[in-house]
N, C-alpha and C. Protein backbone atom coordinates (compact mmCIF):
# COMPACT_ATOMS: atom_id res chain seq x y z
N UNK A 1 -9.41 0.36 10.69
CA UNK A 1 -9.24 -0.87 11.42
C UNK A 1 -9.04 -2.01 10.42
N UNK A 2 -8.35 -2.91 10.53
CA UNK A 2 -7.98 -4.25 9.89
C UNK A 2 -8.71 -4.80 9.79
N UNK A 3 -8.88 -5.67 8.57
CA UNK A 3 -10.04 -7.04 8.40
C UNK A 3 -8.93 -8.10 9.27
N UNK A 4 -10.29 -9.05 9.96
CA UNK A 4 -9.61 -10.15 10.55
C UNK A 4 -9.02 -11.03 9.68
N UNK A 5 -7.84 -11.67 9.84
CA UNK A 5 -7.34 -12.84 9.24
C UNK A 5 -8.44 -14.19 8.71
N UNK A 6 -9.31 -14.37 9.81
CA UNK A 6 -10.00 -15.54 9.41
C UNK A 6 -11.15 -15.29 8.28
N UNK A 7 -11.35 -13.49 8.12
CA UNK A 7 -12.55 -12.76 7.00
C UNK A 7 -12.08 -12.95 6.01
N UNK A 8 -10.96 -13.27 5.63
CA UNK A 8 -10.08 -13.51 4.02
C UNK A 8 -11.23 -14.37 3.15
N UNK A 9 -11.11 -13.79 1.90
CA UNK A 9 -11.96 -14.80 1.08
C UNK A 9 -10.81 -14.78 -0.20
N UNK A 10 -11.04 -16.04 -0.83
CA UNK A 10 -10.26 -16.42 -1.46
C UNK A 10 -10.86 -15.74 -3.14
N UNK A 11 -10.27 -15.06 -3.87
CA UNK A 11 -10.32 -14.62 -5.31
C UNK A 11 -10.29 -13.27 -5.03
N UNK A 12 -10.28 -12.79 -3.70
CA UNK A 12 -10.65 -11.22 -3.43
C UNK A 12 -9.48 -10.66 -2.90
N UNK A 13 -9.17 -8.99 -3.65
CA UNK A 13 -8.31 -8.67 -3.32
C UNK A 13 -8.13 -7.57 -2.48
N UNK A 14 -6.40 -7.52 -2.13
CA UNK A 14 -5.92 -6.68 -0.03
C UNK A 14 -5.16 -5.95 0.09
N UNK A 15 -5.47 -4.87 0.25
CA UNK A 15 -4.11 -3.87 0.17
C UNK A 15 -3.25 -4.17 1.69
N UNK A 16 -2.09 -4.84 1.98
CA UNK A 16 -1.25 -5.00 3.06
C UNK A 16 -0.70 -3.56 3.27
N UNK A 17 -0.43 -3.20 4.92
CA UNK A 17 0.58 -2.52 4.73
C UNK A 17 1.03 -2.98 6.57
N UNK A 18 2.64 -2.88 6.20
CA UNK A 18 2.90 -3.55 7.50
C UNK A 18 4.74 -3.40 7.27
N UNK A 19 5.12 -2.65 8.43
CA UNK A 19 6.15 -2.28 8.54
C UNK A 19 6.69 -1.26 7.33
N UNK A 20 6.05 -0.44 6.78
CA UNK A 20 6.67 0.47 5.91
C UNK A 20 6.40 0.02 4.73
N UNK A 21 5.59 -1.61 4.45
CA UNK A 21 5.27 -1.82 3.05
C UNK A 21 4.15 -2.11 2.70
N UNK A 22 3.88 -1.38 1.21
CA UNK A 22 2.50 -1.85 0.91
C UNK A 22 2.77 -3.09 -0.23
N UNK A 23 1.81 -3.65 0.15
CA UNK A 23 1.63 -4.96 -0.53
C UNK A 23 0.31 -4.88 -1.08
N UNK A 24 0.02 -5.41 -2.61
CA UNK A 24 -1.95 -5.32 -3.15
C UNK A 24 -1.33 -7.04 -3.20
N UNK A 25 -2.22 -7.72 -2.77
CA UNK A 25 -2.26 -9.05 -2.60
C UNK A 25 -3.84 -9.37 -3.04
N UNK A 26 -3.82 -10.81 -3.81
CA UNK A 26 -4.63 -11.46 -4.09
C UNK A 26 -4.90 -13.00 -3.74
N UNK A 27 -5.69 -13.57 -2.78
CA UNK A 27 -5.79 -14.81 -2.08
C UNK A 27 -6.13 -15.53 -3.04
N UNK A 28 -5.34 -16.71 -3.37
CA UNK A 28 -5.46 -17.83 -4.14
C UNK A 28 -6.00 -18.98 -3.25
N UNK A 29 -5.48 -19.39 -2.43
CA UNK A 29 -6.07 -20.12 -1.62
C UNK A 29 -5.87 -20.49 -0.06
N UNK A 30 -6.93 -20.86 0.21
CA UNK A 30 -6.62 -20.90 2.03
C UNK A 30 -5.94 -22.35 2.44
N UNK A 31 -4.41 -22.07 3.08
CA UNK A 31 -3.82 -23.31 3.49
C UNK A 31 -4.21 -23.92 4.73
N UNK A 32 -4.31 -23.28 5.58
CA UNK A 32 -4.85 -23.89 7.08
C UNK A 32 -5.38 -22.67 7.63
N UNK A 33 -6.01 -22.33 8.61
CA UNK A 33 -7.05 -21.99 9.55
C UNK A 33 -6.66 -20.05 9.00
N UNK A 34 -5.64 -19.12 9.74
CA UNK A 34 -5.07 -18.22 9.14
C UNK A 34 -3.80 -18.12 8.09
N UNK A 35 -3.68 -18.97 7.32
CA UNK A 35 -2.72 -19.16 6.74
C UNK A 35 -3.18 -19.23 5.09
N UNK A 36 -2.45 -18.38 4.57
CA UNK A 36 -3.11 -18.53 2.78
C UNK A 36 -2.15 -18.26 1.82
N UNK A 37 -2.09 -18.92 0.56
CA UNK A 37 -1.13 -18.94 -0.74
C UNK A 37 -2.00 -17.09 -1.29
N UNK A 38 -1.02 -16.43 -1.58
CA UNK A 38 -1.37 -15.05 -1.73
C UNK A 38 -0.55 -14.74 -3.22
N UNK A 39 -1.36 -13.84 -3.84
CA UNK A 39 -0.39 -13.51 -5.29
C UNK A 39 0.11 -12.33 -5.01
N UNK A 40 1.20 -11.64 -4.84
CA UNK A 40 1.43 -10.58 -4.86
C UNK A 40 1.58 -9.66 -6.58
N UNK A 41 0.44 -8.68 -6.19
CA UNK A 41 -0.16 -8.08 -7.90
C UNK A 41 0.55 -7.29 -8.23
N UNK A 42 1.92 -6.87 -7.97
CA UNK A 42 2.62 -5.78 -8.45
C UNK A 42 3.50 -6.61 -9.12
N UNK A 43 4.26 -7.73 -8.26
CA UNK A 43 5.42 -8.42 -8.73
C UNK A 43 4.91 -9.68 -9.58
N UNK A 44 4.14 -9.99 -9.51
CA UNK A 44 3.18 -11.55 -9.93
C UNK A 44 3.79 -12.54 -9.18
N UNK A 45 4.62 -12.30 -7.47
CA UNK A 45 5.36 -13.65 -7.09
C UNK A 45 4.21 -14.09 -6.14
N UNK A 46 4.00 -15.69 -5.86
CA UNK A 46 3.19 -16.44 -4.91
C UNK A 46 4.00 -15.99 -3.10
N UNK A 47 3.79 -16.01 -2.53
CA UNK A 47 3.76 -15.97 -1.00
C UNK A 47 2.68 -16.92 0.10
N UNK A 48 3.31 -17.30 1.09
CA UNK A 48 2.08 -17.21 2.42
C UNK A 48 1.87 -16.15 3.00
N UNK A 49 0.44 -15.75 3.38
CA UNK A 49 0.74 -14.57 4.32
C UNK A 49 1.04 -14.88 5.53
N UNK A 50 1.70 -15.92 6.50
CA UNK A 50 2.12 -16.08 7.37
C UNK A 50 3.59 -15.89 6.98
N UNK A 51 4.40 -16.15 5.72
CA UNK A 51 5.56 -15.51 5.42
C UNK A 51 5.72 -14.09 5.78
N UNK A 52 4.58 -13.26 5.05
CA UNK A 52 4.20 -11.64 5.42
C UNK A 52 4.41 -11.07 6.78
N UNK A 53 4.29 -12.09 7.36
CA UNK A 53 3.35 -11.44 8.77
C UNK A 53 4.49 -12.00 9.99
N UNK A 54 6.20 -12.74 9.28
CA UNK A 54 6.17 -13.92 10.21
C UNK A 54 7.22 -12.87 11.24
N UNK A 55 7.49 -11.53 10.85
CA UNK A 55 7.96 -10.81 11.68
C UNK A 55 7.65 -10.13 12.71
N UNK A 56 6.12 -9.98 12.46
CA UNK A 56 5.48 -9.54 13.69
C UNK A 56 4.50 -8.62 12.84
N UNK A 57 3.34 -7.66 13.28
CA UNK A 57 2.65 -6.46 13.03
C UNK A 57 3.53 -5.02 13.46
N UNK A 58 3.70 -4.40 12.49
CA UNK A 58 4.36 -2.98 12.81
C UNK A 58 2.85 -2.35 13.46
N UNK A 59 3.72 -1.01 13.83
CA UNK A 59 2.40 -0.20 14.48
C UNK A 59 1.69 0.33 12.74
N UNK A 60 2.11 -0.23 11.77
CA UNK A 60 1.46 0.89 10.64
C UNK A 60 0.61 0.00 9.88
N UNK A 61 0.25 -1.41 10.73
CA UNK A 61 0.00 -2.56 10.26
C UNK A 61 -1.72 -2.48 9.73
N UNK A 62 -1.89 -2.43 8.58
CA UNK A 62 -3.42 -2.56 7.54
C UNK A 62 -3.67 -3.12 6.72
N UNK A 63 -4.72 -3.85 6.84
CA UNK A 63 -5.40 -4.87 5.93
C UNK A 63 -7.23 -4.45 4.91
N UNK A 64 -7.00 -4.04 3.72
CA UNK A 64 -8.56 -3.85 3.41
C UNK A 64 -8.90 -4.21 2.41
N UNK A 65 -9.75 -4.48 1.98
CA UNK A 65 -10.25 -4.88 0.65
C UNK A 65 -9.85 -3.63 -0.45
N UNK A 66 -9.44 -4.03 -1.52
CA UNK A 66 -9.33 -3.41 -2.89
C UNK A 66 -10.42 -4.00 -3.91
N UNK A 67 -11.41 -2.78 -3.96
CA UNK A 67 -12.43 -2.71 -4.74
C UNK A 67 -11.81 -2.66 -6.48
C-alpha cells in the first residue's frame, strides 16, 4: 500500500513507481499542502511531484520509503 502524500517528510527518501516507471526520489522541500520540490537520485534533475503525478495514478502506482 502507498504512503499518503501528506506523510512525505522532507530529507527522506521514495521509491515512485507509477505508470511503468520507477523513480528513487528525494524530498527537498514541501511547496504547498501535497505538492513538493523532489531530487530525482538516478538523474540528479529537480522536479515537483505534482509534475510526477500530473497524469494521473497508473494501476502500478507505489510510493515507499528507501531505507
Amino acid at each position: 500500500m502507498p504512503i499518503a502524500l501528506d506523510n512525505l517528510r522532507v530529507g527522506r527518501r521514495y521509491l515512485l513507481i507509477n505508470q511503468g516507471e520507477r523513480r528513487k526520489l528525494e524530498i527537498v522541500s514541501r511547496i504547498s499542502g501535497e505538492n513538493f520540490k523532489v531530487k530525482d537520485l538516478d538523474t540528479l534533475e529537480f522536479y515537483t511531484l505534482e509534475e510526477l503525478l500530473q497524469w494521473g495514478r497508473g494501476k502500478d502506482y507505489d510510493l515507499d520509503e528507501i531505507r
